[in-house]
N, C-alpha and C. Protein backbone atom coordinates (compact mmCIF):
# COMPACT_ATOMS: atom_id res chain seq x y z
N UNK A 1 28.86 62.75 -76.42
CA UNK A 1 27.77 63.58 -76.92
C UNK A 1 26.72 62.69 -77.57
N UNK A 2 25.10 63.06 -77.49
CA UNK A 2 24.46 62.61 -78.16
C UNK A 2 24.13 62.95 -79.44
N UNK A 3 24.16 61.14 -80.54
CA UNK A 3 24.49 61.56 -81.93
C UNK A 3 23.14 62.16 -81.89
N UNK A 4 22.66 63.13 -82.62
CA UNK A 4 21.41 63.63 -83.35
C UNK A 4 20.87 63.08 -84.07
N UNK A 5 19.20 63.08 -83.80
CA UNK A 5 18.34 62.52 -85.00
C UNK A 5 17.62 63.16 -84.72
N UNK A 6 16.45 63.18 -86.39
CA UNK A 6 15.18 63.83 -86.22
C UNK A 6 13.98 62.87 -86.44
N UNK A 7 13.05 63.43 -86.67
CA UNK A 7 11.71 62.65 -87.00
C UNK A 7 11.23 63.10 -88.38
N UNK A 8 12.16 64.25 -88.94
CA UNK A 8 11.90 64.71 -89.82
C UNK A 8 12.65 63.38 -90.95
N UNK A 9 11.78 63.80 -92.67
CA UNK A 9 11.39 62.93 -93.62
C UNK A 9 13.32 62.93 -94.35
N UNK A 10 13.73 63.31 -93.80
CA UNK A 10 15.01 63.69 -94.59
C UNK A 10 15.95 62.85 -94.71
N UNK A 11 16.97 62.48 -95.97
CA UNK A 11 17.60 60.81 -95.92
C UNK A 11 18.48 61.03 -94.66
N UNK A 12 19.31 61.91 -94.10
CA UNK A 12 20.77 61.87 -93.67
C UNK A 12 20.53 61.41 -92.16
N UNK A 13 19.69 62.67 -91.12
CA UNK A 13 19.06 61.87 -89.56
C UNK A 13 17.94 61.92 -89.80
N UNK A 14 17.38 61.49 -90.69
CA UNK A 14 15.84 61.26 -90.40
C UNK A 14 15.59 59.36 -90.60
N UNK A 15 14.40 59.14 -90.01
CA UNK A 15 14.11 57.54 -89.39
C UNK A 15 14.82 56.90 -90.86
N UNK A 16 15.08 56.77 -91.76
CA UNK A 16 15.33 56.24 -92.95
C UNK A 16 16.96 55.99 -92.90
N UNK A 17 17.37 57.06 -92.24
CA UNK A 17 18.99 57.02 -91.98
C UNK A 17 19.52 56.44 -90.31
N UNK A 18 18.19 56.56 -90.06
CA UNK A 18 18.89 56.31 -88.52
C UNK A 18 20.24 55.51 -88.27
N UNK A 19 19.91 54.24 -88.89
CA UNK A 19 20.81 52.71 -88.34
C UNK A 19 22.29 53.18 -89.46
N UNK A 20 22.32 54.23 -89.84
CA UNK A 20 23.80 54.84 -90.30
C UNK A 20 24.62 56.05 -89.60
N UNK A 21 23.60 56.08 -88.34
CA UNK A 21 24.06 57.39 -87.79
C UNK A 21 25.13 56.87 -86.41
N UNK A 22 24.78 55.64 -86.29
CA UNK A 22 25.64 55.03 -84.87
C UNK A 22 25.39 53.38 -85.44
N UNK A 23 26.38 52.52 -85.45
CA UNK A 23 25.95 51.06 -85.41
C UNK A 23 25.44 50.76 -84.80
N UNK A 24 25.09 51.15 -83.32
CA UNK A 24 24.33 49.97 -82.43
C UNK A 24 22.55 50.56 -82.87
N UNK A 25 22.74 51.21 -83.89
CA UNK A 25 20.78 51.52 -84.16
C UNK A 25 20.58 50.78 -85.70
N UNK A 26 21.56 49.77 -85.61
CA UNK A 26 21.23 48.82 -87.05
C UNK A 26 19.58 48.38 -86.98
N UNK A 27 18.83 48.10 -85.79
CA UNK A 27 17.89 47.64 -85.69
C UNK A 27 17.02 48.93 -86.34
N UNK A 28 17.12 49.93 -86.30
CA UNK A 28 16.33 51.25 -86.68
C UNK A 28 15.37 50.40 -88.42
N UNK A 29 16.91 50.25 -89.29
CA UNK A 29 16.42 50.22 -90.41
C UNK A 29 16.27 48.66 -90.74
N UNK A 30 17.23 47.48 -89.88
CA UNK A 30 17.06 46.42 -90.31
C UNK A 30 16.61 44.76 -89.52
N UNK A 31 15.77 45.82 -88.31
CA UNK A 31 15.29 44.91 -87.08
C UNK A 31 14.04 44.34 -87.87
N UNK A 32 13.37 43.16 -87.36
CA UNK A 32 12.27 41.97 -87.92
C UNK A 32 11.04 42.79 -87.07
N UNK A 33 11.26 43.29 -85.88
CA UNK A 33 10.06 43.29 -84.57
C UNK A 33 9.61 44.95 -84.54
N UNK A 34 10.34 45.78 -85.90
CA UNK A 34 10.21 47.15 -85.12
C UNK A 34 8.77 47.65 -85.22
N UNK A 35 8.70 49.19 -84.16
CA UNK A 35 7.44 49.46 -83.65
C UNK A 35 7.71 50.93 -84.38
N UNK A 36 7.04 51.90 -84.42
CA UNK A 36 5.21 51.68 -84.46
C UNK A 36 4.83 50.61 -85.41
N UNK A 37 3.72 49.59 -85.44
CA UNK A 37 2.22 49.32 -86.30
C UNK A 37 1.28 49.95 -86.68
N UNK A 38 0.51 49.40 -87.75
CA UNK A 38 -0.59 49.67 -88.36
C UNK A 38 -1.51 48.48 -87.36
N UNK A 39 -2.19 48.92 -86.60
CA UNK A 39 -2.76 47.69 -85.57
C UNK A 39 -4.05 47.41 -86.47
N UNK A 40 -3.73 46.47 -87.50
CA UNK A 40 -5.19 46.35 -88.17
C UNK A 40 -5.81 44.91 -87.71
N UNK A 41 -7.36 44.87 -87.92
CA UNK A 41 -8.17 43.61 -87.58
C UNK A 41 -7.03 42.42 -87.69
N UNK A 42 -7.16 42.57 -89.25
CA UNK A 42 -6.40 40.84 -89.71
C UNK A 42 -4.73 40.68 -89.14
N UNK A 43 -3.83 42.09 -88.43
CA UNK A 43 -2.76 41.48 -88.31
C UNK A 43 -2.73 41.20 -86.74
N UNK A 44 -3.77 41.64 -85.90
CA UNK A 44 -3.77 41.79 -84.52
C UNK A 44 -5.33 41.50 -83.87
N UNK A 45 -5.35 40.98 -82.71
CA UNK A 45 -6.78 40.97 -82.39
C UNK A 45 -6.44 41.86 -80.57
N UNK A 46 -7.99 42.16 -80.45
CA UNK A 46 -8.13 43.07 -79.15
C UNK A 46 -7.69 41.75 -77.96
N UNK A 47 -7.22 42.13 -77.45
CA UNK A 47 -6.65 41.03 -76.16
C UNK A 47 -7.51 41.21 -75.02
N UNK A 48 -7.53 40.05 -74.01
CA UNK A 48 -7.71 40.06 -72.88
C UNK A 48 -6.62 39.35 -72.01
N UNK A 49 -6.07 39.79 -70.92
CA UNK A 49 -4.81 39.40 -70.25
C UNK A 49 -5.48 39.21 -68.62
N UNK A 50 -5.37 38.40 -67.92
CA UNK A 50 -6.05 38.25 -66.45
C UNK A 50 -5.05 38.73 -65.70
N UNK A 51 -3.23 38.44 -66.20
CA UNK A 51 -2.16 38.73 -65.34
C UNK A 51 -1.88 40.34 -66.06
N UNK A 52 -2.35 40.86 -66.72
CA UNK A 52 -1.99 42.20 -66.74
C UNK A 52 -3.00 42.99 -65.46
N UNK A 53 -2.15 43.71 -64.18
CA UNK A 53 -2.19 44.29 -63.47
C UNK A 53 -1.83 45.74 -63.37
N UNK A 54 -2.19 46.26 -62.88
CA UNK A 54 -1.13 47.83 -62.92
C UNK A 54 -1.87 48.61 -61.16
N UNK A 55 -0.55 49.18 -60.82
CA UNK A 55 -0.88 49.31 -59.25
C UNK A 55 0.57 50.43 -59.02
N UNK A 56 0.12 51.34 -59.72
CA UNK A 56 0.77 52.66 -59.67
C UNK A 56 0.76 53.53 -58.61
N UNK A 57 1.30 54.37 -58.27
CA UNK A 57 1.19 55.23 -56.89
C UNK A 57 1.72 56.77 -57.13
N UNK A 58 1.40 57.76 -56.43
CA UNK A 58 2.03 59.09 -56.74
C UNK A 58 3.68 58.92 -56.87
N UNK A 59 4.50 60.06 -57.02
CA UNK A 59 5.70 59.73 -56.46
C UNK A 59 6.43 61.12 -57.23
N UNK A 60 7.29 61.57 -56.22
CA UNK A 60 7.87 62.83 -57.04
C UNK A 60 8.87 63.04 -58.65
N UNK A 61 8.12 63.75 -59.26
CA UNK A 61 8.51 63.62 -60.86
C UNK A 61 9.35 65.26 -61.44
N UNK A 62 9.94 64.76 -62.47
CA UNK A 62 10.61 65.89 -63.11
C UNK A 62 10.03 66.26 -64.98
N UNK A 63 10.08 67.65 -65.08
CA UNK A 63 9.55 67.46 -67.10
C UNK A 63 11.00 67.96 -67.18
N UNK A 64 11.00 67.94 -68.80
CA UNK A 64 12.18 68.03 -69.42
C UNK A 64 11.51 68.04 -71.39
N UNK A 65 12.23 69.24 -71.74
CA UNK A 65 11.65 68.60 -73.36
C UNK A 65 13.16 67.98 -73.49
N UNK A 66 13.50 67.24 -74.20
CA UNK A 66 13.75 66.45 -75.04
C UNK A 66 14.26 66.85 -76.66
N UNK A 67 13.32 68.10 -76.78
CA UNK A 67 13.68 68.18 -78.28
C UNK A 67 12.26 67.46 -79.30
N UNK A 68 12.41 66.25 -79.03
CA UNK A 68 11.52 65.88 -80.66
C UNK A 68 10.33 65.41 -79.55
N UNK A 69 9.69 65.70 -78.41
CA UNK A 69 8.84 65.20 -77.31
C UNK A 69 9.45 65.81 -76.11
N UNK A 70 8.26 66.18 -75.00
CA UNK A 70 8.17 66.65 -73.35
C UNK A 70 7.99 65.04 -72.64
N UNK A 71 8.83 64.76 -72.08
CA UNK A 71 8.98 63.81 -70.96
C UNK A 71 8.98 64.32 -69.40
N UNK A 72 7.91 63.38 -68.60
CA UNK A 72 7.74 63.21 -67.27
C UNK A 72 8.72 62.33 -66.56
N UNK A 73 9.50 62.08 -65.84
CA UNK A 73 10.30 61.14 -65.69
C UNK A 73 10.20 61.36 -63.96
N UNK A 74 10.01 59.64 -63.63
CA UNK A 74 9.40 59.55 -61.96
C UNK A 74 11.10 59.08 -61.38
N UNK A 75 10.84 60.13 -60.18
CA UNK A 75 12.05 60.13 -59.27
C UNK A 75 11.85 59.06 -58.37
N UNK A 76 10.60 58.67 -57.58
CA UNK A 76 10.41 58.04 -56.56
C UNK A 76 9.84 56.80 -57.03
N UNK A 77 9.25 55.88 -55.71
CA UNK A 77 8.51 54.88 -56.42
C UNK A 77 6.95 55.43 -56.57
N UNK A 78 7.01 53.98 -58.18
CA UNK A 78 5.45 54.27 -58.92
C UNK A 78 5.09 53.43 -58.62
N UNK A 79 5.03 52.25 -58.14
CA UNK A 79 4.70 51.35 -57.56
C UNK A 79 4.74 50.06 -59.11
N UNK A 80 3.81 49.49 -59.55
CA UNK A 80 4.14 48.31 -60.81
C UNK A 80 3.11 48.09 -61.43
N UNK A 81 3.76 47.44 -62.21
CA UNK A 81 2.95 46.93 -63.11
C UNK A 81 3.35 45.49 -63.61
N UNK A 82 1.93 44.57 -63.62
CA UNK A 82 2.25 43.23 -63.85
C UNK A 82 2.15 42.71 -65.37
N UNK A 83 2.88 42.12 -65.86
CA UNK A 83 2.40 41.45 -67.05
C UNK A 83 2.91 40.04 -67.12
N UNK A 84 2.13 38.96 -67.18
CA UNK A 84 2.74 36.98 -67.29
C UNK A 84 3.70 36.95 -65.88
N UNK A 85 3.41 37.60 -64.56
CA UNK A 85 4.03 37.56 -63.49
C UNK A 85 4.92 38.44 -63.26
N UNK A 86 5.60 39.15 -64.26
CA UNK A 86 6.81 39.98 -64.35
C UNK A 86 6.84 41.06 -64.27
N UNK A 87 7.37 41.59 -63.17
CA UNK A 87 6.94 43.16 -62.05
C UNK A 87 8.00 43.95 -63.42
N UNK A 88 7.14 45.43 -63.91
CA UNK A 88 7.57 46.12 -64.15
C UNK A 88 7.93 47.27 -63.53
N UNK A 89 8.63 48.46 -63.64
CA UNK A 89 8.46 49.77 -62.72
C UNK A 89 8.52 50.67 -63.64
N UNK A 90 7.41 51.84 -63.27
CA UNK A 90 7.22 53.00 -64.10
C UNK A 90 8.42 53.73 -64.07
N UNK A 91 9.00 54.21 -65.09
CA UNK A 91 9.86 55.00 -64.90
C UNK A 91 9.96 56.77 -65.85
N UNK A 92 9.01 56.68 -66.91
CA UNK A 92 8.62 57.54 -67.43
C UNK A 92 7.74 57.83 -68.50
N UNK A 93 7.29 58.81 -68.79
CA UNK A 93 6.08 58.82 -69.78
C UNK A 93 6.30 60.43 -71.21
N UNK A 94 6.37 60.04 -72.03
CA UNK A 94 6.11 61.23 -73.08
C UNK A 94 5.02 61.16 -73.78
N UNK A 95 4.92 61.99 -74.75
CA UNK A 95 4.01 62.29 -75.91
C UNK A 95 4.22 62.59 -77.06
N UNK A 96 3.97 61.94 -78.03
CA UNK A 96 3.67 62.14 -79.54
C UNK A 96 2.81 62.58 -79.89
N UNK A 97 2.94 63.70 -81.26
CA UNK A 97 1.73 63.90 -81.58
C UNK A 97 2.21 64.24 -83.23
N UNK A 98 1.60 64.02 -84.46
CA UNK A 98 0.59 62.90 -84.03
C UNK A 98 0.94 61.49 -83.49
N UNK A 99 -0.28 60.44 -83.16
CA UNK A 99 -0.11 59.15 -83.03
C UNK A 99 1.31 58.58 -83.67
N UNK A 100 2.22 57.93 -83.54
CA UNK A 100 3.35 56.84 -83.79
C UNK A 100 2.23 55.47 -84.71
N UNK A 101 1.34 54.94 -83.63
CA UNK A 101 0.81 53.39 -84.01
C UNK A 101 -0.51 54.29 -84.66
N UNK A 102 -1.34 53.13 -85.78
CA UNK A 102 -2.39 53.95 -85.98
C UNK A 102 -3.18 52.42 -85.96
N UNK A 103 -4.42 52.73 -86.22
CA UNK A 103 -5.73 51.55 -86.19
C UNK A 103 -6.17 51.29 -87.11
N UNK A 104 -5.92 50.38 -87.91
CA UNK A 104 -6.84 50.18 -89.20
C UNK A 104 -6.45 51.33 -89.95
N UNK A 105 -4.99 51.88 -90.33
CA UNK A 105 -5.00 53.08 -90.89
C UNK A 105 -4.91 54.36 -90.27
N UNK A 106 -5.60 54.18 -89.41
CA UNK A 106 -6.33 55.80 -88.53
C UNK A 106 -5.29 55.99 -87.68
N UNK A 107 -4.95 57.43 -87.96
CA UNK A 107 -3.82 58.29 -86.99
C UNK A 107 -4.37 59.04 -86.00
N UNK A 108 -4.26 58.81 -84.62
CA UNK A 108 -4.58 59.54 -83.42
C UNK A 108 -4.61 60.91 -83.40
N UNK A 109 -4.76 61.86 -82.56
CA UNK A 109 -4.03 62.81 -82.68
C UNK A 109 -2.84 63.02 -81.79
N UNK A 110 -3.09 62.28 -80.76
CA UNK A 110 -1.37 62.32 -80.22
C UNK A 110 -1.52 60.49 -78.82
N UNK A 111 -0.19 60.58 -79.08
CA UNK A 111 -0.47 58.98 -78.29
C UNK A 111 0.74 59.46 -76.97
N UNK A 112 0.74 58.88 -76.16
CA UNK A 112 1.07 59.00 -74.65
C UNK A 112 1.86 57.27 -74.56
N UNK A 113 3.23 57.22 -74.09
CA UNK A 113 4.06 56.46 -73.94
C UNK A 113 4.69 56.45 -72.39
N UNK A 114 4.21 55.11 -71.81
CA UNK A 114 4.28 55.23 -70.54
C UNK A 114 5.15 54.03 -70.62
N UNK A 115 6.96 54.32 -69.54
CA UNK A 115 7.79 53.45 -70.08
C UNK A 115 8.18 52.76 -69.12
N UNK A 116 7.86 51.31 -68.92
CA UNK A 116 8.55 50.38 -67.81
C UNK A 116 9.24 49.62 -67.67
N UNK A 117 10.31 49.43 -67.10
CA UNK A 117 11.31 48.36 -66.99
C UNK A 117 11.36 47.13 -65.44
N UNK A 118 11.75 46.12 -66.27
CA UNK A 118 12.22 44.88 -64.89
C UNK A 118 13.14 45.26 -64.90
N UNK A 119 13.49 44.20 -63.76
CA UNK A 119 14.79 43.98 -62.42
C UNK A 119 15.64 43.54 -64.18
N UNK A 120 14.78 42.64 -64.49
CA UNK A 120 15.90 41.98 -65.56
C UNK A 120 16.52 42.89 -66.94
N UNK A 121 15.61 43.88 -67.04
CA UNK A 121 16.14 44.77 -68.20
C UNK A 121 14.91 44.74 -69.45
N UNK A 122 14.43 44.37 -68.98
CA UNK A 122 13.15 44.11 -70.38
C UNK A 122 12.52 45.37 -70.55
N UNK A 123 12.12 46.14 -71.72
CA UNK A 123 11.13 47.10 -71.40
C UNK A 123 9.45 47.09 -71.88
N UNK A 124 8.47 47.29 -71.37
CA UNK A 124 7.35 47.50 -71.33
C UNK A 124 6.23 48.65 -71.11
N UNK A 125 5.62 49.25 -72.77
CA UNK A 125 5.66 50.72 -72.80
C UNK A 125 3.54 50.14 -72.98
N UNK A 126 3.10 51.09 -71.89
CA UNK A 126 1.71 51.36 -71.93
C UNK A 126 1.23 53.06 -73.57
N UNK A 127 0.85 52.30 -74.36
CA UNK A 127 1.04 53.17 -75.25
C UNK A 127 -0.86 53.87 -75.23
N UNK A 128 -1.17 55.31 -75.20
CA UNK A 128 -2.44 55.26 -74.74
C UNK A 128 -2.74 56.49 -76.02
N UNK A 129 -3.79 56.13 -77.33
CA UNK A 129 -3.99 56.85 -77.71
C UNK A 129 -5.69 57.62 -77.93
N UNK A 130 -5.26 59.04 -78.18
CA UNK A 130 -6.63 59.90 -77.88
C UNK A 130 -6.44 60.81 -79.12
N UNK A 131 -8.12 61.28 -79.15
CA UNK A 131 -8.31 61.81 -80.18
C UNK A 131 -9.00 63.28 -79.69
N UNK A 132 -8.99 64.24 -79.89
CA UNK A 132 -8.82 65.75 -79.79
C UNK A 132 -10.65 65.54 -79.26
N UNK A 133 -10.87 65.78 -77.64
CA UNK A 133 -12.17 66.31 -77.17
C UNK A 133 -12.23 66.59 -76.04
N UNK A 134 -12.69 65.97 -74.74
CA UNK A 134 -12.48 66.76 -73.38
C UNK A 134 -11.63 66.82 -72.82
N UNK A 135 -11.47 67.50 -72.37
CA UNK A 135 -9.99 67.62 -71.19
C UNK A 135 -9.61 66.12 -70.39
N UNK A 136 -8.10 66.22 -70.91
CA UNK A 136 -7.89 65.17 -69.74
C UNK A 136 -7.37 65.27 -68.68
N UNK A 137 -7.82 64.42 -67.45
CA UNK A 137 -7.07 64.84 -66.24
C UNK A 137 -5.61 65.22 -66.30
N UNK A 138 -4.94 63.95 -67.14
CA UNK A 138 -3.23 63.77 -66.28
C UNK A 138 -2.82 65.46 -67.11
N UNK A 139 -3.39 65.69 -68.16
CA UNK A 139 -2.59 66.51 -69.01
C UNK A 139 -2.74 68.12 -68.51
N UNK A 140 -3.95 68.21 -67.67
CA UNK A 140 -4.59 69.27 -67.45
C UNK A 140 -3.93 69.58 -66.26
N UNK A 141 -3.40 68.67 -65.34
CA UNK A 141 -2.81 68.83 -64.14
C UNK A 141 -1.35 68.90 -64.31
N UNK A 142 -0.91 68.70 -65.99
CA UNK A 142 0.59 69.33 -65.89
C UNK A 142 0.88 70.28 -66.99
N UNK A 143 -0.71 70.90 -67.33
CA UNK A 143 -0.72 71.83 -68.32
C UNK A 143 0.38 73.01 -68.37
N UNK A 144 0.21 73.72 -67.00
CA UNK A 144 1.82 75.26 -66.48
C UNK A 144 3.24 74.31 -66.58
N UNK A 145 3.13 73.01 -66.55
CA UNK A 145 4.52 72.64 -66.94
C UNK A 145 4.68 72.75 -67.74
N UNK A 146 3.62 71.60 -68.57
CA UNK A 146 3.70 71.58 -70.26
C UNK A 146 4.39 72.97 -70.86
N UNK A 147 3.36 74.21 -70.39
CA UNK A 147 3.87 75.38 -71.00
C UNK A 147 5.05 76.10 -71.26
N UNK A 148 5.69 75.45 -69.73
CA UNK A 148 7.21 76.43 -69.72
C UNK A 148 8.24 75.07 -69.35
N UNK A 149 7.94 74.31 -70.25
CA UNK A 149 8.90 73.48 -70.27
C UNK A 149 10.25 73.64 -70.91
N UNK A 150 11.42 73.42 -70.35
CA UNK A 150 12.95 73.39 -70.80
C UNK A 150 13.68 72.46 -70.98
N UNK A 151 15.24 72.39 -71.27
CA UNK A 151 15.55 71.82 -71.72
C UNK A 151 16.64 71.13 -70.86
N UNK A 152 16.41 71.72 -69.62
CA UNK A 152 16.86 71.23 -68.32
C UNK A 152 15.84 70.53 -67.68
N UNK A 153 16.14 69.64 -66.40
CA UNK A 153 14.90 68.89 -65.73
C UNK A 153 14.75 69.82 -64.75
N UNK A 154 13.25 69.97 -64.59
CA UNK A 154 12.39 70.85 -63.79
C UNK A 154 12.05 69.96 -62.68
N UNK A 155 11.64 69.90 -61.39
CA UNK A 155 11.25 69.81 -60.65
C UNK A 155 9.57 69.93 -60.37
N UNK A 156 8.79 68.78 -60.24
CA UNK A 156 6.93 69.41 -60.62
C UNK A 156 6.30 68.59 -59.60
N UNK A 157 7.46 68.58 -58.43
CA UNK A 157 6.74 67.71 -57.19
C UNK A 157 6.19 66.35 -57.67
N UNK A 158 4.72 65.95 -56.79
CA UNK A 158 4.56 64.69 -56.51
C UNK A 158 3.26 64.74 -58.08
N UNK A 159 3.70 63.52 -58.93
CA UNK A 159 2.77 63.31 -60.26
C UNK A 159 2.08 62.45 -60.05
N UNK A 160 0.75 61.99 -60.13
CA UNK A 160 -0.11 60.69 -59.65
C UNK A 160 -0.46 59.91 -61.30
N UNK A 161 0.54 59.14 -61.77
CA UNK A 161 0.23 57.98 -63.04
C UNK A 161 -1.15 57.23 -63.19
N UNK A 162 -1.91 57.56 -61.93
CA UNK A 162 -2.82 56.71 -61.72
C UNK A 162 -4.26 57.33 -62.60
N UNK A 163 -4.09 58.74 -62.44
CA UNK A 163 -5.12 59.90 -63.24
C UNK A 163 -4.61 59.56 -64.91
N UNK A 164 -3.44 58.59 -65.41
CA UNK A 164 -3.49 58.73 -66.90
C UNK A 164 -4.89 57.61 -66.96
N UNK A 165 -5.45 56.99 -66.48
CA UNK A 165 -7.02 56.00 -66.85
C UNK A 165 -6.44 55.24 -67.86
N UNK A 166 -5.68 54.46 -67.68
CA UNK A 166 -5.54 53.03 -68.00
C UNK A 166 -6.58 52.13 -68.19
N UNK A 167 -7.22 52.28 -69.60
CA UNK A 167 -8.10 50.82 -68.96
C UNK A 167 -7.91 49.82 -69.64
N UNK A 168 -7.84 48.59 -68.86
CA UNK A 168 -6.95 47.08 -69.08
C UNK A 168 -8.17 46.44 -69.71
N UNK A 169 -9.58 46.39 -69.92
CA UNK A 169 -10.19 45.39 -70.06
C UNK A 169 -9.90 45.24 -71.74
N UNK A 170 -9.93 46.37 -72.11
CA UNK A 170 -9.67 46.20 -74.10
C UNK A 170 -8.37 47.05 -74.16
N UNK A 171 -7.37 45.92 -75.04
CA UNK A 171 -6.21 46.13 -75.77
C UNK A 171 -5.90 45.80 -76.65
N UNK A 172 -4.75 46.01 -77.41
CA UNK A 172 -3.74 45.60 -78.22
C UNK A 172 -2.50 45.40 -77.41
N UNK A 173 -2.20 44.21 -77.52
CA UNK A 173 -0.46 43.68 -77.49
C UNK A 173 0.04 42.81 -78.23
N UNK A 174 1.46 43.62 -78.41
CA UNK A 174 2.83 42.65 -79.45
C UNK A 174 3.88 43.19 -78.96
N UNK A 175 4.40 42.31 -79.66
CA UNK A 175 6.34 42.08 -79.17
C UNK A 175 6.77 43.59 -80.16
N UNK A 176 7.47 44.35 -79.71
CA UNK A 176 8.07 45.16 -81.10
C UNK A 176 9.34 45.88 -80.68
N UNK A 177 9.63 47.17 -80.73
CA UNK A 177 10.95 47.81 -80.10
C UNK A 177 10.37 49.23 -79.79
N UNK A 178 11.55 50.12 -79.68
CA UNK A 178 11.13 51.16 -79.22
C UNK A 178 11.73 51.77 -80.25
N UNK A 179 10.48 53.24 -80.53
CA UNK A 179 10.11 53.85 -81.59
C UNK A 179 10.90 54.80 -82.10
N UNK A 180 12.19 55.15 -81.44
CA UNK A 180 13.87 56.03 -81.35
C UNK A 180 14.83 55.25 -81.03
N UNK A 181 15.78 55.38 -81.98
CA UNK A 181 17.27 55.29 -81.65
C UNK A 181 17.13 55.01 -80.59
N UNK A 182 18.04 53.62 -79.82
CA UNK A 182 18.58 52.51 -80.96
C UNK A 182 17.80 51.55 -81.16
N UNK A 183 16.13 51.81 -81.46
CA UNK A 183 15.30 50.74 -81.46
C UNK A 183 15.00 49.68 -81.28
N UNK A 184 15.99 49.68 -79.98
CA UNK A 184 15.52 48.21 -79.64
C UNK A 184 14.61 47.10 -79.17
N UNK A 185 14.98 46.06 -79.80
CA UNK A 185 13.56 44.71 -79.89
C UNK A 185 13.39 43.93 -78.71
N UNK A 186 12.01 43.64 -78.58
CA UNK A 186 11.90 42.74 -77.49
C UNK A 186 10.71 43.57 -76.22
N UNK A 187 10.44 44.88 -76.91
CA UNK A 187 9.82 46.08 -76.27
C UNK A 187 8.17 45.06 -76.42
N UNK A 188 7.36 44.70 -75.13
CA UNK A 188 6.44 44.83 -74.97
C UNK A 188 5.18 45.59 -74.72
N UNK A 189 4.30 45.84 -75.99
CA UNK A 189 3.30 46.96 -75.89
C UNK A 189 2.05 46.93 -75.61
N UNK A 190 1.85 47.87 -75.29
CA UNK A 190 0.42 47.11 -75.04
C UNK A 190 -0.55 48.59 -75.09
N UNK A 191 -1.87 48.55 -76.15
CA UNK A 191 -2.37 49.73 -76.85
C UNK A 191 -3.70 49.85 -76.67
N UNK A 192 -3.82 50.92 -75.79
CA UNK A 192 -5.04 51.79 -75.70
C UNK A 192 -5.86 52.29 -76.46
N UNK A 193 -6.49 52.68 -76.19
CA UNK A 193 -7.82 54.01 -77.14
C UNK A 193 -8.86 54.58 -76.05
N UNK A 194 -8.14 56.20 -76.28
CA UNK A 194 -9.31 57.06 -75.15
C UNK A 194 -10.16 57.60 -76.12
């Protein structure tokens, strides 16, 4: 069974207790690299990467809530994504809201976590955050899911990753982990703003 946690502020499963709820989430409370950041000027600068690539493709997908977030999760191939030579593969995407990472302080209103893994096991999460104004494509085209989403995996045909508008020329990237149980380090990010 999966142990339970929340996101809620509370000592026992909330993020403060995590790394007491299972040993292997020691990293929760006492990892060096963990994620979210405060992505401010002086601790981070906007990047430019020549080998960051991304070359995504439709491919048939499933939703599912989750509980503390609605996840998309791709059945077929998404085709990759490059970073320092090293082919990633899309394998799924959720949402937070609010923002997880913030900017100089500033909390999003909800950030979008797009999650990729190598052959070798590494993971690499496209983190894309937006702030409450026009419609966006990817979200608008899985709005009737969004709505009647369960707690079983649904079936929502073919999803195109390519409509989330990635754009590579301005980022943020660092080394950090991933933002739930069992937080683990070594998670390469790399941070948007729509």
């Amino acid at each position: 069974a999966e142990t339970p946690y929340t996101y809620d502020q509370n000592p026992e499963n909330g993020p403060k207790g995590w790394s007491k709820l299972d040993h292997q989430w020691k990293p929760c409370n006492n990892g060096k690299l963990q994620s979210p950041i405060d992505l401010t000027n002086a601790r981070v600068s906007r990047a430019h990467d020549e080998t960051w690539k991304i070359h995504h493709k439709p491919a048939d997908a499933v939703i599912l809530s989750r509980g503390h977030d609605i996840m998309v999760s791709w059945k077929g191939d998404t085709g990759k994504m490059m970073i320092h030579r090293t082919e990633f593969k899309l394998v799924q995407c959720h949402w937070h809201s609010p923002s997880e990472h913030t900017v100089n302080g500033t909390r999003y209103d909800m950030e979008l976590h797009t999650v990729h893994t190598s052959a070798e096991g590494q993971t690499a999460v496209i983190a894309v955050l937006y702030k409450l104004g026009r419609p966006n494509e990817f979200l608008t085209t899985l709005e009737n899911e969004i709505k009647t989403v369960g707690k079983e995996e649904k079936e929502i045909g073919i999803v195109d990753p390519r409509i989330i508008g990635f754009h590579t020329d301005k980022f943020y990237r660092y080394v950090g982990s991933l933002t739930a149980p069992p937080c683990t380090e070594g998670v390469i990010w790399t941070v948007v703003k729509r």
